[in-house]
C-alpha atoms as a PDB file:
ATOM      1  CA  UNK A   1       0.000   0.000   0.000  1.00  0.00           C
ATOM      2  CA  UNK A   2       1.186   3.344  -0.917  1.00  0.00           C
ATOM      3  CA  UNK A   3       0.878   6.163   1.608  1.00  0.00           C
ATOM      4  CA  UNK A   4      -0.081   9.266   0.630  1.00  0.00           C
ATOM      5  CA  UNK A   5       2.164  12.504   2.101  1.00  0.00           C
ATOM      6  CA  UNK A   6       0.491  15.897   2.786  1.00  0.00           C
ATOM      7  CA  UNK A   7       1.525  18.718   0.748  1.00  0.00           C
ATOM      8  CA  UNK A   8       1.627  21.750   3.464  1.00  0.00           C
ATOM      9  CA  UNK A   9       1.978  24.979   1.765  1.00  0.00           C
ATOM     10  CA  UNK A  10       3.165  27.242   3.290  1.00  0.00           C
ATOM     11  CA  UNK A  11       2.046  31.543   3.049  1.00  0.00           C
ATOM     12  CA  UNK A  12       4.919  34.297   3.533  1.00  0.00           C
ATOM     13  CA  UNK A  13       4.486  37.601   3.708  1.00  0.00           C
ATOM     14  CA  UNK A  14       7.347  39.188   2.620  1.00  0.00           C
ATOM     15  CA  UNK A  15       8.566  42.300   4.269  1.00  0.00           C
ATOM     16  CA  UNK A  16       7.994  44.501   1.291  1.00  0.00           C
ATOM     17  CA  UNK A  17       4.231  43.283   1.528  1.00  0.00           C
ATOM     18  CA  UNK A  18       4.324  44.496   4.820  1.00  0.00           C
ATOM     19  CA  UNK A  19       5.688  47.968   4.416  1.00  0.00           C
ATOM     20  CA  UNK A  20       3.076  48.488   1.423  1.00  0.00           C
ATOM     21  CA  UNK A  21       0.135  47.508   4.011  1.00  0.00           C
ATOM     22  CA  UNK A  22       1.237  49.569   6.595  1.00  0.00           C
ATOM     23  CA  UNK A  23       1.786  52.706   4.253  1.00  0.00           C
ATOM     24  CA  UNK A  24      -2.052  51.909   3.814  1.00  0.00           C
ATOM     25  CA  UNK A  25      -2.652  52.316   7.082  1.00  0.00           C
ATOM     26  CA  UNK A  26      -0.937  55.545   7.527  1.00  0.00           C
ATOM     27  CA  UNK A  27      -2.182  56.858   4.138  1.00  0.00           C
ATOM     28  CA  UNK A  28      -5.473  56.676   6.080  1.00  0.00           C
ATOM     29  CA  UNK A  29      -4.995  57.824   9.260  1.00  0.00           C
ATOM     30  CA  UNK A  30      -3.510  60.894   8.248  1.00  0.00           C
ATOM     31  CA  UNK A  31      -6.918  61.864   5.666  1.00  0.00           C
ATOM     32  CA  UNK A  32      -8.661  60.871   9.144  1.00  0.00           C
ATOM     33  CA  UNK A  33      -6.186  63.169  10.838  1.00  0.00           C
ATOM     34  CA  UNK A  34      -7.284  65.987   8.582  1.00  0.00           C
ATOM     35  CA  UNK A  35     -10.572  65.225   8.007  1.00  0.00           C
ATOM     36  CA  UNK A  36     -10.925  63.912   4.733  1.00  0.00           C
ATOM     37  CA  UNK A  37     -14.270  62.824   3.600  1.00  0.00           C
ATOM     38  CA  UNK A  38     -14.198  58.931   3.219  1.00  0.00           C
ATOM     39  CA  UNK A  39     -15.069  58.523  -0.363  1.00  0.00           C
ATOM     40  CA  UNK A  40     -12.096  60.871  -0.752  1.00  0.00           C
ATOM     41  CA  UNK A  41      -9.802  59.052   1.448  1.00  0.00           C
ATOM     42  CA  UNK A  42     -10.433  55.624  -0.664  1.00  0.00           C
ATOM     43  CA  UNK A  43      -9.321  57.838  -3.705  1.00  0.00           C
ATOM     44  CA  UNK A  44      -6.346  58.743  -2.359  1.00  0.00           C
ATOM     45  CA  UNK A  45      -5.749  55.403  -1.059  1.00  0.00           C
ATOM     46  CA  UNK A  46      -6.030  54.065  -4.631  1.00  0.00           C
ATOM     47  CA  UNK A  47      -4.125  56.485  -5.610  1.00  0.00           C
ATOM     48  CA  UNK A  48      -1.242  56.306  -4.156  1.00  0.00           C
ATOM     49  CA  UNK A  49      -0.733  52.781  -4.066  1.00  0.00           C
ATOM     50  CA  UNK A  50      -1.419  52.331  -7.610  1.00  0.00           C
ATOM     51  CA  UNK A  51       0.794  56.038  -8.122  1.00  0.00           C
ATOM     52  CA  UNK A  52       3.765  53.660  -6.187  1.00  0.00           C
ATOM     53  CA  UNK A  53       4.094  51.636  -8.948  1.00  0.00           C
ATOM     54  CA  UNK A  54       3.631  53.861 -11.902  1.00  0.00           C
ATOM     55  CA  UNK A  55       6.773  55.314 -10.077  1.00  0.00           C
ATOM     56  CA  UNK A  56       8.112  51.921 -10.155  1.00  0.00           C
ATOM     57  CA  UNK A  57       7.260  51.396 -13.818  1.00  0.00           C
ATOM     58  CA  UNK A  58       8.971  54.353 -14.440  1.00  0.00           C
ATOM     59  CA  UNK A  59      12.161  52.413 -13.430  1.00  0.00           C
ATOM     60  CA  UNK A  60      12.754  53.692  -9.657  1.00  0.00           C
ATOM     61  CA  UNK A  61      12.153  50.331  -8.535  1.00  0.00           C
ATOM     62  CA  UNK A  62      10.346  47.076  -9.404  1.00  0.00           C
ATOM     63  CA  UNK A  63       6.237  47.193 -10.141  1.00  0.00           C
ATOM     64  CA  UNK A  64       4.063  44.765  -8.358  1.00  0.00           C
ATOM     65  CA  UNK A  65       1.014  44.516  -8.621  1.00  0.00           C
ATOM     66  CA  UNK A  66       0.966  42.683  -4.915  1.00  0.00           C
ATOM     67  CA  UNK A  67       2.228  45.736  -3.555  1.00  0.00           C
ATOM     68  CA  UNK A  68      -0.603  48.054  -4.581  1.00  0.00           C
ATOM     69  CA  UNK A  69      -3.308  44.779  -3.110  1.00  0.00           C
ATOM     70  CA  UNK A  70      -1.867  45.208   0.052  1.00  0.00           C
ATOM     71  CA  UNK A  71      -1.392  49.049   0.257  1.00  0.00           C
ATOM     72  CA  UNK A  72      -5.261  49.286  -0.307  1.00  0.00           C
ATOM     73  CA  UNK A  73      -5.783  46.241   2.110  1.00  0.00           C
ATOM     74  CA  UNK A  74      -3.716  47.949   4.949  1.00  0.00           C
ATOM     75  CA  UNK A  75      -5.913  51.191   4.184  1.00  0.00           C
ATOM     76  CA  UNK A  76      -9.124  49.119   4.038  1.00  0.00           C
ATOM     77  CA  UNK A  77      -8.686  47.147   7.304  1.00  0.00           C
ATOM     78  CA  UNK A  78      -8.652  51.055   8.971  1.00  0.00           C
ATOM     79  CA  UNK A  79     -11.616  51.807   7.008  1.00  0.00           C
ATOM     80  CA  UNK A  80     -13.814  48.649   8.404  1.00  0.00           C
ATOM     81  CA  UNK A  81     -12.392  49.010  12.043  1.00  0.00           C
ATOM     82  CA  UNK A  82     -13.153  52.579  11.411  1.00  0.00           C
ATOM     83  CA  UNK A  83     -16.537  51.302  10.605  1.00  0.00           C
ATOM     84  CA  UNK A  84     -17.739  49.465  13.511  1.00  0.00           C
ATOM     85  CA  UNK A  85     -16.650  51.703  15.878  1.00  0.00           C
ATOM     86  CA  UNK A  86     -18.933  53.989  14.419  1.00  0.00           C
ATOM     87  CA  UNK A  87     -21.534  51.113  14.426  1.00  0.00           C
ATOM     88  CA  UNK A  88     -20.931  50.323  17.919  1.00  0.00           C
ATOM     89  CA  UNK A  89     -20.826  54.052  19.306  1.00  0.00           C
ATOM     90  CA  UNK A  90     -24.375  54.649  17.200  1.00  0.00           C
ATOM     91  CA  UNK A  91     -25.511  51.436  19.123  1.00  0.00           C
ATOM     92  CA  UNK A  92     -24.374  52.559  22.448  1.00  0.00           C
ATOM     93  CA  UNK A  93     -26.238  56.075  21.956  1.00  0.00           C
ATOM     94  CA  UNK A  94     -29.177  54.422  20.887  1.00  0.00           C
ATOM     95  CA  UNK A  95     -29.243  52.136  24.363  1.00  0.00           C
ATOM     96  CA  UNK A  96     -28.647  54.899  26.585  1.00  0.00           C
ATOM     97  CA  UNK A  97     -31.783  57.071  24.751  1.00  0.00           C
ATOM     98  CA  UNK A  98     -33.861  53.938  25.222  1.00  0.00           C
ATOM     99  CA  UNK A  99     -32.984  53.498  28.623  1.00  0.00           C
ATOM    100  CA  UNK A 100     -33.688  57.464  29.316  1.00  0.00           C
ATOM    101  CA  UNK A 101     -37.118  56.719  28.050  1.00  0.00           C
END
Protein backbone atom coordinates (compact mmCIF):
# COMPACT_ATOMS: atom_id res chain seq x y z
CA UNK A 1 0.00 0.00 0.00
CA UNK A 2 1.19 3.34 -0.92
CA UNK A 3 0.88 6.16 1.61
CA UNK A 4 -0.08 9.27 0.63
CA UNK A 5 2.16 12.50 2.10
CA UNK A 6 0.49 15.90 2.79
CA UNK A 7 1.53 18.72 0.75
CA UNK A 8 1.63 21.75 3.46
CA UNK A 9 1.98 24.98 1.76
CA UNK A 10 3.17 27.24 3.29
CA UNK A 11 2.05 31.54 3.05
CA UNK A 12 4.92 34.30 3.53
CA UNK A 13 4.49 37.60 3.71
CA UNK A 14 7.35 39.19 2.62
CA UNK A 15 8.57 42.30 4.27
CA UNK A 16 7.99 44.50 1.29
CA UNK A 17 4.23 43.28 1.53
CA UNK A 18 4.32 44.50 4.82
CA UNK A 19 5.69 47.97 4.42
CA UNK A 20 3.08 48.49 1.42
CA UNK A 21 0.13 47.51 4.01
CA UNK A 22 1.24 49.57 6.60
CA UNK A 23 1.79 52.71 4.25
CA UNK A 24 -2.05 51.91 3.81
CA UNK A 25 -2.65 52.32 7.08
CA UNK A 26 -0.94 55.55 7.53
CA UNK A 27 -2.18 56.86 4.14
CA UNK A 28 -5.47 56.68 6.08
CA UNK A 29 -5.00 57.82 9.26
CA UNK A 30 -3.51 60.89 8.25
CA UNK A 31 -6.92 61.86 5.67
CA UNK A 32 -8.66 60.87 9.14
CA UNK A 33 -6.19 63.17 10.84
CA UNK A 34 -7.28 65.99 8.58
CA UNK A 35 -10.57 65.23 8.01
CA UNK A 36 -10.92 63.91 4.73
CA UNK A 37 -14.27 62.82 3.60
CA UNK A 38 -14.20 58.93 3.22
CA UNK A 39 -15.07 58.52 -0.36
CA UNK A 40 -12.10 60.87 -0.75
CA UNK A 41 -9.80 59.05 1.45
CA UNK A 42 -10.43 55.62 -0.66
CA UNK A 43 -9.32 57.84 -3.70
CA UNK A 44 -6.35 58.74 -2.36
CA UNK A 45 -5.75 55.40 -1.06
CA UNK A 46 -6.03 54.07 -4.63
CA UNK A 47 -4.12 56.49 -5.61
CA UNK A 48 -1.24 56.31 -4.16
CA UNK A 49 -0.73 52.78 -4.07
CA UNK A 50 -1.42 52.33 -7.61
CA UNK A 51 0.79 56.04 -8.12
CA UNK A 52 3.76 53.66 -6.19
CA UNK A 53 4.09 51.64 -8.95
CA UNK A 54 3.63 53.86 -11.90
CA UNK A 55 6.77 55.31 -10.08
CA UNK A 56 8.11 51.92 -10.15
CA UNK A 57 7.26 51.40 -13.82
CA UNK A 58 8.97 54.35 -14.44
CA UNK A 59 12.16 52.41 -13.43
CA UNK A 60 12.75 53.69 -9.66
CA UNK A 61 12.15 50.33 -8.53
CA UNK A 62 10.35 47.08 -9.40
CA UNK A 63 6.24 47.19 -10.14
CA UNK A 64 4.06 44.77 -8.36
CA UNK A 65 1.01 44.52 -8.62
CA UNK A 66 0.97 42.68 -4.92
CA UNK A 67 2.23 45.74 -3.56
CA UNK A 68 -0.60 48.05 -4.58
CA UNK A 69 -3.31 44.78 -3.11
CA UNK A 70 -1.87 45.21 0.05
CA UNK A 71 -1.39 49.05 0.26
CA UNK A 72 -5.26 49.29 -0.31
CA UNK A 73 -5.78 46.24 2.11
CA UNK A 74 -3.72 47.95 4.95
CA UNK A 75 -5.91 51.19 4.18
CA UNK A 76 -9.12 49.12 4.04
CA UNK A 77 -8.69 47.15 7.30
CA UNK A 78 -8.65 51.05 8.97
CA UNK A 79 -11.62 51.81 7.01
CA UNK A 80 -13.81 48.65 8.40
CA UNK A 81 -12.39 49.01 12.04
CA UNK A 82 -13.15 52.58 11.41
CA UNK A 83 -16.54 51.30 10.60
CA UNK A 84 -17.74 49.46 13.51
CA UNK A 85 -16.65 51.70 15.88
CA UNK A 86 -18.93 53.99 14.42
CA UNK A 87 -21.53 51.11 14.43
CA UNK A 88 -20.93 50.32 17.92
CA UNK A 89 -20.83 54.05 19.31
CA UNK A 90 -24.38 54.65 17.20
CA UNK A 91 -25.51 51.44 19.12
CA UNK A 92 -24.37 52.56 22.45
CA UNK A 93 -26.24 56.07 21.96
CA UNK A 94 -29.18 54.42 20.89
CA UNK A 95 -29.24 52.14 24.36
CA UNK A 96 -28.65 54.90 26.58
CA UNK A 97 -31.78 57.07 24.75
CA UNK A 98 -33.86 53.94 25.22
CA UNK A 99 -32.98 53.50 28.62
CA UNK A 100 -33.69 57.46 29.32
CA UNK A 101 -37.12 56.72 28.05
Amino acid sequence: MVEKKKVVTKLTIGEDKKLHFMAGILTVVIAFLLGVPIFATVLILCGVAVGKEVVDYLGYGTPDIWDAIFTILGGVAILVLWWMAQQEQKRRKEAEEAKKK
